[in-house]
C-alpha atoms as a PDB file:
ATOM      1  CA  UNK A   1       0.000   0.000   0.000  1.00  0.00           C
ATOM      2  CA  UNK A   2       2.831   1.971   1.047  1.00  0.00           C
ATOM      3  CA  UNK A   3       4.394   1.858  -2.166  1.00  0.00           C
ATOM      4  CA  UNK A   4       1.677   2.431  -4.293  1.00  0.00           C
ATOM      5  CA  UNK A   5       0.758   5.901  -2.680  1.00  0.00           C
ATOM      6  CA  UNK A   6       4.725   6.606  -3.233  1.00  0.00           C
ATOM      7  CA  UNK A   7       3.478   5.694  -7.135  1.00  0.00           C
ATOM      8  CA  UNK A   8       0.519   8.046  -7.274  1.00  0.00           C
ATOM      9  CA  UNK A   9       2.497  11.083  -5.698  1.00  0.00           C
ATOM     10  CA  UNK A  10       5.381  10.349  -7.812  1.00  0.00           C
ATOM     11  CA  UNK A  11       3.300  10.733 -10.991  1.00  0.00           C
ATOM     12  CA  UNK A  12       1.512  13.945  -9.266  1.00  0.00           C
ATOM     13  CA  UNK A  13       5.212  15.538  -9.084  1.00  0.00           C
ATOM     14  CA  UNK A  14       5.704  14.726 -12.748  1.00  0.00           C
ATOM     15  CA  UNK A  15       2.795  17.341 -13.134  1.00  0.00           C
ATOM     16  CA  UNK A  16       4.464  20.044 -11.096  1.00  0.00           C
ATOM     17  CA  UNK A  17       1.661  20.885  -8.573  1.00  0.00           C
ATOM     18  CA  UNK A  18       2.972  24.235  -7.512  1.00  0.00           C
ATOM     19  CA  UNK A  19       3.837  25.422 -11.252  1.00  0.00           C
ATOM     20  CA  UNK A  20       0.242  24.170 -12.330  1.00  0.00           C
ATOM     21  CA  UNK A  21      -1.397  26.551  -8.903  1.00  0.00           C
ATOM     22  CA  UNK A  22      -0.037  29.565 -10.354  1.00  0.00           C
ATOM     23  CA  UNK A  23      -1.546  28.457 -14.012  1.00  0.00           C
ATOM     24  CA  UNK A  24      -4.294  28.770 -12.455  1.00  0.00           C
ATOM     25  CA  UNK A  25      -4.485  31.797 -11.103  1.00  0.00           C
ATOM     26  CA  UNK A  26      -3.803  33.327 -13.956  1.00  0.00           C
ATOM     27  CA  UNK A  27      -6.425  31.866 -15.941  1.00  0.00           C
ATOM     28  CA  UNK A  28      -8.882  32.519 -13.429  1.00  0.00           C
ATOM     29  CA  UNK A  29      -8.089  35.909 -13.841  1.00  0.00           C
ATOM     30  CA  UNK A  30      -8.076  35.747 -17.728  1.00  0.00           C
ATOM     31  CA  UNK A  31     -11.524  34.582 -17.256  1.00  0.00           C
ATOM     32  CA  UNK A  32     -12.440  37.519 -14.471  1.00  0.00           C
ATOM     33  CA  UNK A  33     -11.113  40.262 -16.789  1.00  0.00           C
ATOM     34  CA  UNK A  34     -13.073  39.028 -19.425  1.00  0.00           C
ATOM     35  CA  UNK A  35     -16.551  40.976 -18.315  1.00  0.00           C
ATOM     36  CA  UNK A  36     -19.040  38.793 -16.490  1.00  0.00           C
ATOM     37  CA  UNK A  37     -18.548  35.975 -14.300  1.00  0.00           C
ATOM     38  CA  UNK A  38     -18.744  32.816 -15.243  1.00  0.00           C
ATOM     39  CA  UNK A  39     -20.947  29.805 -14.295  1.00  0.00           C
ATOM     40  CA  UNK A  40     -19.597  27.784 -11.285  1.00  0.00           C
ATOM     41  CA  UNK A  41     -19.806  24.698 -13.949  1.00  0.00           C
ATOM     42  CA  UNK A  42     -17.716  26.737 -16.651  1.00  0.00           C
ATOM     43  CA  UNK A  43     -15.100  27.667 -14.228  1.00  0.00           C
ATOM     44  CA  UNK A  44     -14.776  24.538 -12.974  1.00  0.00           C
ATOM     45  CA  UNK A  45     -14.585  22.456 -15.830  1.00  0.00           C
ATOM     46  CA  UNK A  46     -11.905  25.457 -17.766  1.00  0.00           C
ATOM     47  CA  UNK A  47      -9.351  24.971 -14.147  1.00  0.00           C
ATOM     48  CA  UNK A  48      -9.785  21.235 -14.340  1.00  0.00           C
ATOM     49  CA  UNK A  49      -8.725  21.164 -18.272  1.00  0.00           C
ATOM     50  CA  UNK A  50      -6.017  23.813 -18.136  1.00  0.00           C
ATOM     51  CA  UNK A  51      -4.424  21.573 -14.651  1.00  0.00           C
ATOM     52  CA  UNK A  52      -4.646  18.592 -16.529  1.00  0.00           C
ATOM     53  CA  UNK A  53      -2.876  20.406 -19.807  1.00  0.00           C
ATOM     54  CA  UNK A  54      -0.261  22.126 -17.441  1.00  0.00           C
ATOM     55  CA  UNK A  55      -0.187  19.143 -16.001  1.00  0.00           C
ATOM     56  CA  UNK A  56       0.677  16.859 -18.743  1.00  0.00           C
ATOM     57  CA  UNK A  57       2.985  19.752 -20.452  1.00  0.00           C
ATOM     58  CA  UNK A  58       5.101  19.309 -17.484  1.00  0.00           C
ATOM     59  CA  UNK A  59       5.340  15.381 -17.236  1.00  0.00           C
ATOM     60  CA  UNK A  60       6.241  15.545 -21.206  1.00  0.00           C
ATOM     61  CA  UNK A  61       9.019  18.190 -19.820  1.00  0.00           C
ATOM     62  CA  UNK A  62      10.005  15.738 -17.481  1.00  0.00           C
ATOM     63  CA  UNK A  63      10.245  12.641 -19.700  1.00  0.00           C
ATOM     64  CA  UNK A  64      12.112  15.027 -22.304  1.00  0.00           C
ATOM     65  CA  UNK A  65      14.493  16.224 -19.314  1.00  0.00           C
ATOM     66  CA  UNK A  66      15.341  12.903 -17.459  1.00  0.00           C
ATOM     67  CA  UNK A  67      19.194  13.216 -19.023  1.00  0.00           C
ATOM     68  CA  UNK A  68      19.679  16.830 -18.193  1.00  0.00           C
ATOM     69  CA  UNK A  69      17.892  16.400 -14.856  1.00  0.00           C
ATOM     70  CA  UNK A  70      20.440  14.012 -13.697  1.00  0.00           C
ATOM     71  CA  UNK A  71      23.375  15.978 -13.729  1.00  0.00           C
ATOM     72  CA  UNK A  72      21.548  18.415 -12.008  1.00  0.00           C
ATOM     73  CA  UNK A  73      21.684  18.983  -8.339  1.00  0.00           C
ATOM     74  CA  UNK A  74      18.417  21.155  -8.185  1.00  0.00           C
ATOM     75  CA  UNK A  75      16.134  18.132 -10.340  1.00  0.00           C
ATOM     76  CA  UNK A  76      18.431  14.434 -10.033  1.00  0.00           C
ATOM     77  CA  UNK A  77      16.231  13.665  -7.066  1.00  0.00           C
ATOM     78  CA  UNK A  78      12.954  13.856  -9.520  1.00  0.00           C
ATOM     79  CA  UNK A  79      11.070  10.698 -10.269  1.00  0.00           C
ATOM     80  CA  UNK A  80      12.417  10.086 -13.179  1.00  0.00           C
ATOM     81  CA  UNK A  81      16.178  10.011 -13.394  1.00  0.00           C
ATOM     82  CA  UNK A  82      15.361   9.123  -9.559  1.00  0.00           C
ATOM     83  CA  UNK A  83      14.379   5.961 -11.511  1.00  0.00           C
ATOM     84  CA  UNK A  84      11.110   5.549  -9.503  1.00  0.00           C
ATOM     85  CA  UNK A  85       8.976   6.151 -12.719  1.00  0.00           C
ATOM     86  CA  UNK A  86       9.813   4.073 -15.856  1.00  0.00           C
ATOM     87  CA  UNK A  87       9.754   6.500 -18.630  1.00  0.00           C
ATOM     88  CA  UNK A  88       7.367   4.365 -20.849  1.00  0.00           C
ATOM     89  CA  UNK A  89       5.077   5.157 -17.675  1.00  0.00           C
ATOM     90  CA  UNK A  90       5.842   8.821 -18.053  1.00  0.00           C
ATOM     91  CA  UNK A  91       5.447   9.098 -21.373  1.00  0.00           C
ATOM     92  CA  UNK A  92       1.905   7.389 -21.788  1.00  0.00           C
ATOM     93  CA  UNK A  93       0.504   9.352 -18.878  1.00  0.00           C
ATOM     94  CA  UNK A  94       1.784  12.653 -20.253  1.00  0.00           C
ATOM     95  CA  UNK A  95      -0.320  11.820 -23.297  1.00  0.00           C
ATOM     96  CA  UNK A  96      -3.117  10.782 -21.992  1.00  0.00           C
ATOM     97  CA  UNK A  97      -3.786  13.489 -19.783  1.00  0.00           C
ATOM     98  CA  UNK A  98      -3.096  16.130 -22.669  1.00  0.00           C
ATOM     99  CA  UNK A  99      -5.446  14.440 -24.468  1.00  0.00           C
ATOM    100  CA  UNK A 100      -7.746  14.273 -22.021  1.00  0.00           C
ATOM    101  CA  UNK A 101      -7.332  17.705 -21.237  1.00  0.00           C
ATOM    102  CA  UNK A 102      -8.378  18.958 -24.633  1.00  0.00           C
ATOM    103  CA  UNK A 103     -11.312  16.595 -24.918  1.00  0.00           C
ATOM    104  CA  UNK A 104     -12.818  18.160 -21.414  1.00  0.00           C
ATOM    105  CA  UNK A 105     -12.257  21.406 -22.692  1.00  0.00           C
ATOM    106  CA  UNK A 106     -13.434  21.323 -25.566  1.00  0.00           C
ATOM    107  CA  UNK A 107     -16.728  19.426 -24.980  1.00  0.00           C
ATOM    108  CA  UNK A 108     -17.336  21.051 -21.954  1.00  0.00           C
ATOM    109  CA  UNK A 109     -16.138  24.382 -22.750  1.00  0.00           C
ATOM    110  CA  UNK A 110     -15.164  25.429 -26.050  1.00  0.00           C
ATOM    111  CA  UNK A 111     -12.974  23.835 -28.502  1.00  0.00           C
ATOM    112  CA  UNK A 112     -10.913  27.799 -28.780  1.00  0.00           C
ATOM    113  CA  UNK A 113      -9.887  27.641 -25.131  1.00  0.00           C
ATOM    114  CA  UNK A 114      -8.926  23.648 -26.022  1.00  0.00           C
ATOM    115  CA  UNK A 115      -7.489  24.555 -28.899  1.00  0.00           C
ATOM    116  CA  UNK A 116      -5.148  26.992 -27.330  1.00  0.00           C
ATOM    117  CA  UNK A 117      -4.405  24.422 -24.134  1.00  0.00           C
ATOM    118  CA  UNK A 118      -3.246  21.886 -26.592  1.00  0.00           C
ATOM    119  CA  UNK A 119      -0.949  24.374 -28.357  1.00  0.00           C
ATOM    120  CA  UNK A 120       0.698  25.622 -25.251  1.00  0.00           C
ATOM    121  CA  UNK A 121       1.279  21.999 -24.594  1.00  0.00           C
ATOM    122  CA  UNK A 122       2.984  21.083 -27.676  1.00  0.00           C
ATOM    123  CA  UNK A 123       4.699  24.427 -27.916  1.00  0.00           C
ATOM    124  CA  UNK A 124       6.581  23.786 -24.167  1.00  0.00           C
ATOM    125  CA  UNK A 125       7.005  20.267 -25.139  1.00  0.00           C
ATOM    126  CA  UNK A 126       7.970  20.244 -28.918  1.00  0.00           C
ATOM    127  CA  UNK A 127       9.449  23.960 -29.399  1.00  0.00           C
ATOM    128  CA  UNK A 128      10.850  24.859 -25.796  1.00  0.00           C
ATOM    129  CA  UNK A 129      12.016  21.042 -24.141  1.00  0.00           C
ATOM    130  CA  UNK A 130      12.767  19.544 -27.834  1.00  0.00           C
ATOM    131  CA  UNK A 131      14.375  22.564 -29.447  1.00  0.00           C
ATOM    132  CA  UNK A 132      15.092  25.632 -27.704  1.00  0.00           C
ATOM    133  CA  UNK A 133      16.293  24.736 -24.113  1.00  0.00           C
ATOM    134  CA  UNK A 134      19.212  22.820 -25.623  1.00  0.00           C
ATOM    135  CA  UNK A 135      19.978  25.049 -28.412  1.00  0.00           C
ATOM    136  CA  UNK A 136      20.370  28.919 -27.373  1.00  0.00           C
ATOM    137  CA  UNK A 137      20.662  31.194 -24.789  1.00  0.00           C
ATOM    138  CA  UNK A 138      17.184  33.002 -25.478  1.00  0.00           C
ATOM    139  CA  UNK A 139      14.802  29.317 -24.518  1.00  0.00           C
ATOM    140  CA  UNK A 140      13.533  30.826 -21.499  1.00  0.00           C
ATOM    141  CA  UNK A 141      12.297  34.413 -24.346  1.00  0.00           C
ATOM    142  CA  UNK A 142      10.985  32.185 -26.674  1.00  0.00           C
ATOM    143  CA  UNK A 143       9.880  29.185 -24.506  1.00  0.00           C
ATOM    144  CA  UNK A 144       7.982  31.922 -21.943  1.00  0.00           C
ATOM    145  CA  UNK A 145       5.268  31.872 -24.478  1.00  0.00           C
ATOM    146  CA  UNK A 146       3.692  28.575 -23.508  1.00  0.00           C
ATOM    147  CA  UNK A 147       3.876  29.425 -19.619  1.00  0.00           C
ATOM    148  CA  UNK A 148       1.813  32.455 -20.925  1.00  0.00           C
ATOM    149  CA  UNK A 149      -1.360  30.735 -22.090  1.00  0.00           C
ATOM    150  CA  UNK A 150      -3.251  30.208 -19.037  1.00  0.00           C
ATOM    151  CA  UNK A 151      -5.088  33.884 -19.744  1.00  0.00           C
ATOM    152  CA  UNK A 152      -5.780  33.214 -23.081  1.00  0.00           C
ATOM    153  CA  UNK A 153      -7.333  30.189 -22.875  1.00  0.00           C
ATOM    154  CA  UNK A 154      -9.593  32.119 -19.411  1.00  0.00           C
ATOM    155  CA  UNK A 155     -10.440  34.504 -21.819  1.00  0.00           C
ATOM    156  CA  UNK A 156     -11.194  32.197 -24.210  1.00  0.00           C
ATOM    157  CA  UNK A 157     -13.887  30.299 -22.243  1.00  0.00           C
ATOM    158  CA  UNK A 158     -15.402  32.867 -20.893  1.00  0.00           C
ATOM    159  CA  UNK A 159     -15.637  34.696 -24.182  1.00  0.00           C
ATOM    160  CA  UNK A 160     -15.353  32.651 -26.889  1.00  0.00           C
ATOM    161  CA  UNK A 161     -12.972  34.604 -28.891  1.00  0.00           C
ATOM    162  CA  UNK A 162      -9.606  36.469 -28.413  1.00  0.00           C
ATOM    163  CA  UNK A 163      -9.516  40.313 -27.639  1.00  0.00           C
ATOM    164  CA  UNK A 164      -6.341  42.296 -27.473  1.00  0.00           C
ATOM    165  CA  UNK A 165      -6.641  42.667 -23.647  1.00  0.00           C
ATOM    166  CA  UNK A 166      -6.360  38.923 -23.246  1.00  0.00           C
ATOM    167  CA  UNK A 167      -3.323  39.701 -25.277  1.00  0.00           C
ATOM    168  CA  UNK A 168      -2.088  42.255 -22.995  1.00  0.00           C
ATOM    169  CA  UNK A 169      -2.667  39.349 -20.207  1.00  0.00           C
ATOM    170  CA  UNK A 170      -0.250  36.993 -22.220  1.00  0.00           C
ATOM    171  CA  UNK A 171       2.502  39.764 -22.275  1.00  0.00           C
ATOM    172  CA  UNK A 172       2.447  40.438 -18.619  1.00  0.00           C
ATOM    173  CA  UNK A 173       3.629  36.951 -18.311  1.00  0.00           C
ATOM    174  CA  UNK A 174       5.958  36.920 -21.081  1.00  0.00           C
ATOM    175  CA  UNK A 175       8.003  39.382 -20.391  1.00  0.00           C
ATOM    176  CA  UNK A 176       7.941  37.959 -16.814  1.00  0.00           C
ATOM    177  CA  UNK A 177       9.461  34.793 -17.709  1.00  0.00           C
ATOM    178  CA  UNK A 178      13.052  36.196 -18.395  1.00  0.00           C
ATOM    179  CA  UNK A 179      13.776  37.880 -15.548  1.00  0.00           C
ATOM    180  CA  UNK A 180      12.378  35.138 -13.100  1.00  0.00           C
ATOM    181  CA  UNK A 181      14.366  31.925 -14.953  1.00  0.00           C
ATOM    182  CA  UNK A 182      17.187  34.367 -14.895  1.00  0.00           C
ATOM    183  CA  UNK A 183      17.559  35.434 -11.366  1.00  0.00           C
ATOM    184  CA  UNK A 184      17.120  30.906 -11.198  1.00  0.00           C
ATOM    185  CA  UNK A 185      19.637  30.861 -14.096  1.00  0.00           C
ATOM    186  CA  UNK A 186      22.244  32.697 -12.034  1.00  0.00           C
ATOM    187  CA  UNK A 187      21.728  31.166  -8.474  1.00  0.00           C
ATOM    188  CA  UNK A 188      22.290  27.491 -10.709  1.00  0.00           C
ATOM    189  CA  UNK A 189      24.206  28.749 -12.906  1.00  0.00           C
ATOM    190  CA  UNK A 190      27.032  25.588 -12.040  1.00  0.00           C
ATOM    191  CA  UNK A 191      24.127  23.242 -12.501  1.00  0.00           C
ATOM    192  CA  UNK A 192      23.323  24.566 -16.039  1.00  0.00           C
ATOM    193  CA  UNK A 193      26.710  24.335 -17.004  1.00  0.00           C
ATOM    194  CA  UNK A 194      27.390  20.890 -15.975  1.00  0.00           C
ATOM    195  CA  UNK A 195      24.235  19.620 -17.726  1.00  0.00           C
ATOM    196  CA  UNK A 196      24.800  21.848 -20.740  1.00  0.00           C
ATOM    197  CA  UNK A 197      21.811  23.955 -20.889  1.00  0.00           C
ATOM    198  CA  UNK A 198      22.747  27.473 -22.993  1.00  0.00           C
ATOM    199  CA  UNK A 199      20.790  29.443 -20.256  1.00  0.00           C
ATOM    200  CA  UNK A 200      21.988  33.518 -20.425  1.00  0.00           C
ATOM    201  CA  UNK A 201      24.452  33.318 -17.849  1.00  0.00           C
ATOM    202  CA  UNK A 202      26.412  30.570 -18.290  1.00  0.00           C
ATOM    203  CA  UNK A 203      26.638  31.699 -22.250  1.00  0.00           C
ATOM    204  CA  UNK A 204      26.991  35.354 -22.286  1.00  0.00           C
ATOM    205  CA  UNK A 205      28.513  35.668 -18.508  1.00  0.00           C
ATOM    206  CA  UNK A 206      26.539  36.968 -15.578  1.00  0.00           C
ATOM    207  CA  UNK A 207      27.154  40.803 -16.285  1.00  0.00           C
ATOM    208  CA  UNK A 208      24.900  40.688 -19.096  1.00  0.00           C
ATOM    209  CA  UNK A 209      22.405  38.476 -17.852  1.00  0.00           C
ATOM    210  CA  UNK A 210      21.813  41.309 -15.185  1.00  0.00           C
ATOM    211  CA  UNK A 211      21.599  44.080 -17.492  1.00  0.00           C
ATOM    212  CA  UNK A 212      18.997  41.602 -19.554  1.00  0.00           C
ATOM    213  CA  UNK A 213      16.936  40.777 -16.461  1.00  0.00           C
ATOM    214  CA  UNK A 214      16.670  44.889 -15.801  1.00  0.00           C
ATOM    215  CA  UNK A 215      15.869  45.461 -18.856  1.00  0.00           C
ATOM    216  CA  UNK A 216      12.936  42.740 -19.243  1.00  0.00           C
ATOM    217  CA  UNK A 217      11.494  43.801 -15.474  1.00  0.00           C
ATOM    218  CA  UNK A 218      10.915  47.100 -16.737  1.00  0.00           C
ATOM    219  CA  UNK A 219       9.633  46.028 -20.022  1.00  0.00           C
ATOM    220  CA  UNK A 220       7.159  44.086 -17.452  1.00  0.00           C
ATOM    221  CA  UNK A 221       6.359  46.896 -14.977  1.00  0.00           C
ATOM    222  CA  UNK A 222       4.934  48.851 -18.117  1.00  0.00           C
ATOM    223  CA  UNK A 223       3.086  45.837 -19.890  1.00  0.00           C
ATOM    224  CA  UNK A 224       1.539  44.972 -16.522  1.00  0.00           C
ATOM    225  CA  UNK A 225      -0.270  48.665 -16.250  1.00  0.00           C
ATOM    226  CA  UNK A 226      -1.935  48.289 -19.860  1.00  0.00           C
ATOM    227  CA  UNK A 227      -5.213  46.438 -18.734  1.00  0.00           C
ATOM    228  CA  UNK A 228      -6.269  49.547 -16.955  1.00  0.00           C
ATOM    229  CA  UNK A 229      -6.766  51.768 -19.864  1.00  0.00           C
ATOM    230  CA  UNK A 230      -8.133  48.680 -21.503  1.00  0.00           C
ATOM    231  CA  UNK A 231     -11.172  48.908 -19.150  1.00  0.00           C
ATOM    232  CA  UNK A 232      -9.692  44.876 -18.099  1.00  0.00           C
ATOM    233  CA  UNK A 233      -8.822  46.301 -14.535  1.00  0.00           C
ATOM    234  CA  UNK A 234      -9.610  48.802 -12.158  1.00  0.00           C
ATOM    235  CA  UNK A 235      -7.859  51.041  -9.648  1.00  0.00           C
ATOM    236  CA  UNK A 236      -7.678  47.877  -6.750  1.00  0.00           C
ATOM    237  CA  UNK A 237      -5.206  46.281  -9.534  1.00  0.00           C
ATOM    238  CA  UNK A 238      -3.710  49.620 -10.679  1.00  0.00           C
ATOM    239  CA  UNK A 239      -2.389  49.889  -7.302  1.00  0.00           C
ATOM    240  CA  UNK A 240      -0.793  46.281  -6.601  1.00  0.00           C
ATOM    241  CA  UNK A 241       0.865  46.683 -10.189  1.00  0.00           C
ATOM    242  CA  UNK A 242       2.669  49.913  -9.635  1.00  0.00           C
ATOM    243  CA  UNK A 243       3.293  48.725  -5.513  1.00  0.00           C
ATOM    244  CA  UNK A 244       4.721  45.381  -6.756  1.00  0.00           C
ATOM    245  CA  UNK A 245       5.964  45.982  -9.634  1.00  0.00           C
ATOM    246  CA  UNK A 246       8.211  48.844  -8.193  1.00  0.00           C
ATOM    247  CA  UNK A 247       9.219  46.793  -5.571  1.00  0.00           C
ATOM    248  CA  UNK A 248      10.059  44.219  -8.390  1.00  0.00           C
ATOM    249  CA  UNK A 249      12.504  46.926 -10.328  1.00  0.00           C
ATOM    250  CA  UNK A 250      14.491  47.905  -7.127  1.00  0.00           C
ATOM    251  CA  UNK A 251      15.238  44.288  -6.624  1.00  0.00           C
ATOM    252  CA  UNK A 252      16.278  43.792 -10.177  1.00  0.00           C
ATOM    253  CA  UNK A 253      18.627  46.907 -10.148  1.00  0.00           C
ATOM    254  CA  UNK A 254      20.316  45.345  -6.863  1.00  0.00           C
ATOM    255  CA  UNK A 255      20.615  41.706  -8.643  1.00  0.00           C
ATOM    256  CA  UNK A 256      21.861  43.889 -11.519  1.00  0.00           C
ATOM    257  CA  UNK A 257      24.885  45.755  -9.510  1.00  0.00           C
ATOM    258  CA  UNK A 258      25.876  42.198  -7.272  1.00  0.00           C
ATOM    259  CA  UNK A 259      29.522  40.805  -8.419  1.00  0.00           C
ATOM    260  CA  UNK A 260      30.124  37.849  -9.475  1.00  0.00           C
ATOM    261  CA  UNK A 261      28.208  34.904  -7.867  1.00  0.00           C
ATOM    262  CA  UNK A 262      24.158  34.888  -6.972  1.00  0.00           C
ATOM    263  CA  UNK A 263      24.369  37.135  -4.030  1.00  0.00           C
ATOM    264  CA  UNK A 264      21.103  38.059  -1.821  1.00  0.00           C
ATOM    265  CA  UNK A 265      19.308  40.334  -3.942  1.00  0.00           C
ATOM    266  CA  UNK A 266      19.743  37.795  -6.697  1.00  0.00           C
ATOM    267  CA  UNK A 267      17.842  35.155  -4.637  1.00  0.00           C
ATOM    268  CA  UNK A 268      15.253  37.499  -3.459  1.00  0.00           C
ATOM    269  CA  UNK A 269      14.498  38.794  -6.647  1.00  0.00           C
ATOM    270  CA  UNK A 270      13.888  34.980  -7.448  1.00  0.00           C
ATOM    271  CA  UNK A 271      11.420  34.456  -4.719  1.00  0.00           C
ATOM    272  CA  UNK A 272       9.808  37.633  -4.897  1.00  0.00           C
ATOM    273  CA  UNK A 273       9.307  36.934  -9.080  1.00  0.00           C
ATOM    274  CA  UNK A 274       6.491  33.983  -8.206  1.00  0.00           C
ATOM    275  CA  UNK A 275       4.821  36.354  -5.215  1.00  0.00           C
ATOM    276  CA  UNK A 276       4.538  39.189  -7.307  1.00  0.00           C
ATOM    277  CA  UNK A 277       2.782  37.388 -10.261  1.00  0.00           C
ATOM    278  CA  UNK A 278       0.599  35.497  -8.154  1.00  0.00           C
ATOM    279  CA  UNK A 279      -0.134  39.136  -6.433  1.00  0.00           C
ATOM    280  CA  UNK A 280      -0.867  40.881 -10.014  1.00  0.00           C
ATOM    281  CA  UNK A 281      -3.729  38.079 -11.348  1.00  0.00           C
ATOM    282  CA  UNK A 282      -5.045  37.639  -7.925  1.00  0.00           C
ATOM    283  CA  UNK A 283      -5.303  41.066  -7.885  1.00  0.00           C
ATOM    284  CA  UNK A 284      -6.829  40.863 -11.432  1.00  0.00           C
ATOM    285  CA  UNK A 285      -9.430  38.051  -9.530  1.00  0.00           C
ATOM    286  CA  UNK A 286     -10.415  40.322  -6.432  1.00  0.00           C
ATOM    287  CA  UNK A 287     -10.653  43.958  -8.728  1.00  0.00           C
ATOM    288  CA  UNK A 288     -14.313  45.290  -8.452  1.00  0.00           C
ATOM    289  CA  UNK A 289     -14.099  47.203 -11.364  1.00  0.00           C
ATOM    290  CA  UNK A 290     -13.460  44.243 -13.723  1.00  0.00           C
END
């Protein structure tokens, strides 16, 4: 019995549980902005799809990864180069629950928000693990794109269609990847190195990567004011995004004047990165005026 349960949550940490939470939240809040609120079924059935999709983007990641994740300090401990999951195992339920994932959400949603759940999936899986992660130093610019679906496909089922501020949604998240995988990059940058992943610092040197993860946060701080004029958010919102988000730029510009090595602001900014998103779209979630 024992080792069955071990099975189970082994496959649940293939899925990422704390990755797929903050998925969530944002496309709760892609669905909030969107005008009315939906129907408790509707909401329901678009977080259980999206989970499952997040879900089984990240077990494909994992399968894709096992090599790389072994030489790593930070992931050799995961199930799979752990070598408590087979990858045969991996691979089938990654499948399945992508598939299932866009058969829920499209038959009990809408086959746009499905469609765009089983793009994000084989974008992360086919375009960022495949291709870009292995093959340049701008995977995490590129590969952010597929972390930034979970407001489009909200959107989506609420609305049936795309409008640009479900667009504006995406880009908050976009241009948040960088400088969150960044500050990560540069805290493991060793780990990278020894598993030879191109990330930004261990490529172009941890001077630049700084200067790059400035750059992107204020890039960020703007994007993340648009859905105010857009009539997507109201003042409750206006005022975590310029609070947070200037509190996100100050610890930026300390990462980006640290030496050589991940110093403290370097590891704050990394923890503060997943608090301050989850702030914005909760934020997005609780705003009256949406």
């Amino acid at each position: 019995m024992t080792a069955a349960v071990g099975l189970v949550k082994d496959y649940l940490n293939l899925t990422k549980p704390r990755i797929i939470l903050l998925v969530l939240v944002t496309t709760w809040a892609g669905m909030r902005a969107a005008g009315a609120p939906a129907a408790a079924g509707l909401l329901l059935a678009t977080l259980l799809g999206t989970a499952m999709a997040a879900g089984a983007a990240n077990a494909l990641n994992c399968y894709l990864d096992r090599d790389v994740d072994a030489l790593m300090v930070r992931t050799r401990n995961r199930p799979l180069p752990a070598g408590r999951v087979p990858p045969p195992g991996a691979l089938a339920f990654g499948l399945g629950l992508g598939i299932l994932a866009v058969a829920l959400l499209g038959t009990a949603v809408n086959w746009l928000a499905a469609a765009l759940a089983g793009l994000g999936v084989a974008f992360y899986v086919l375009v960022y693990t495949k291709w870009l992660k292995r093959s340049t130093p701008k995977n995490i610019v590129i590969g952010g794109a597929a972390g930034a679906v979970g407001p489009i496909i909200g959107w989506a089922a609420a609305t049936g269609r795309l409008d640009f501020p479900a667009l504006v949604l995406f880009a908050i998240i976009f241009f948040w990847t960088p400088p969150h995988f960044w500050a990560l990059a540069l805290v493991r940058k060793d780990d990278y190195a020894r598993a030879g992943i191109p990330m930004l610092p261990v490529v172009s040197g941890e001077a630049a990567t700084r200067r790059q993860i400035v750059g992107y946060t204020l890039a960020l701080v703007a994007v993340s004011i648009l859905p105010v004029p857009l009539a997507a958010a109201g003042r409750w919102y206006l005022t975590v995004a310029v609070v947070s988000g200037a509190l996100f730029l100050g610890l930026a510009v300390r990462a980006g004047r640290e030496g050589a090595g991940p110093g403290r602001a370097t590891r704050q900014l990394y923890g503060y990165s997943i608090i301050y998103l989850a702030a914005l779209f909760v934020a997005l979630v609780a705003d009256c005026g949406c």
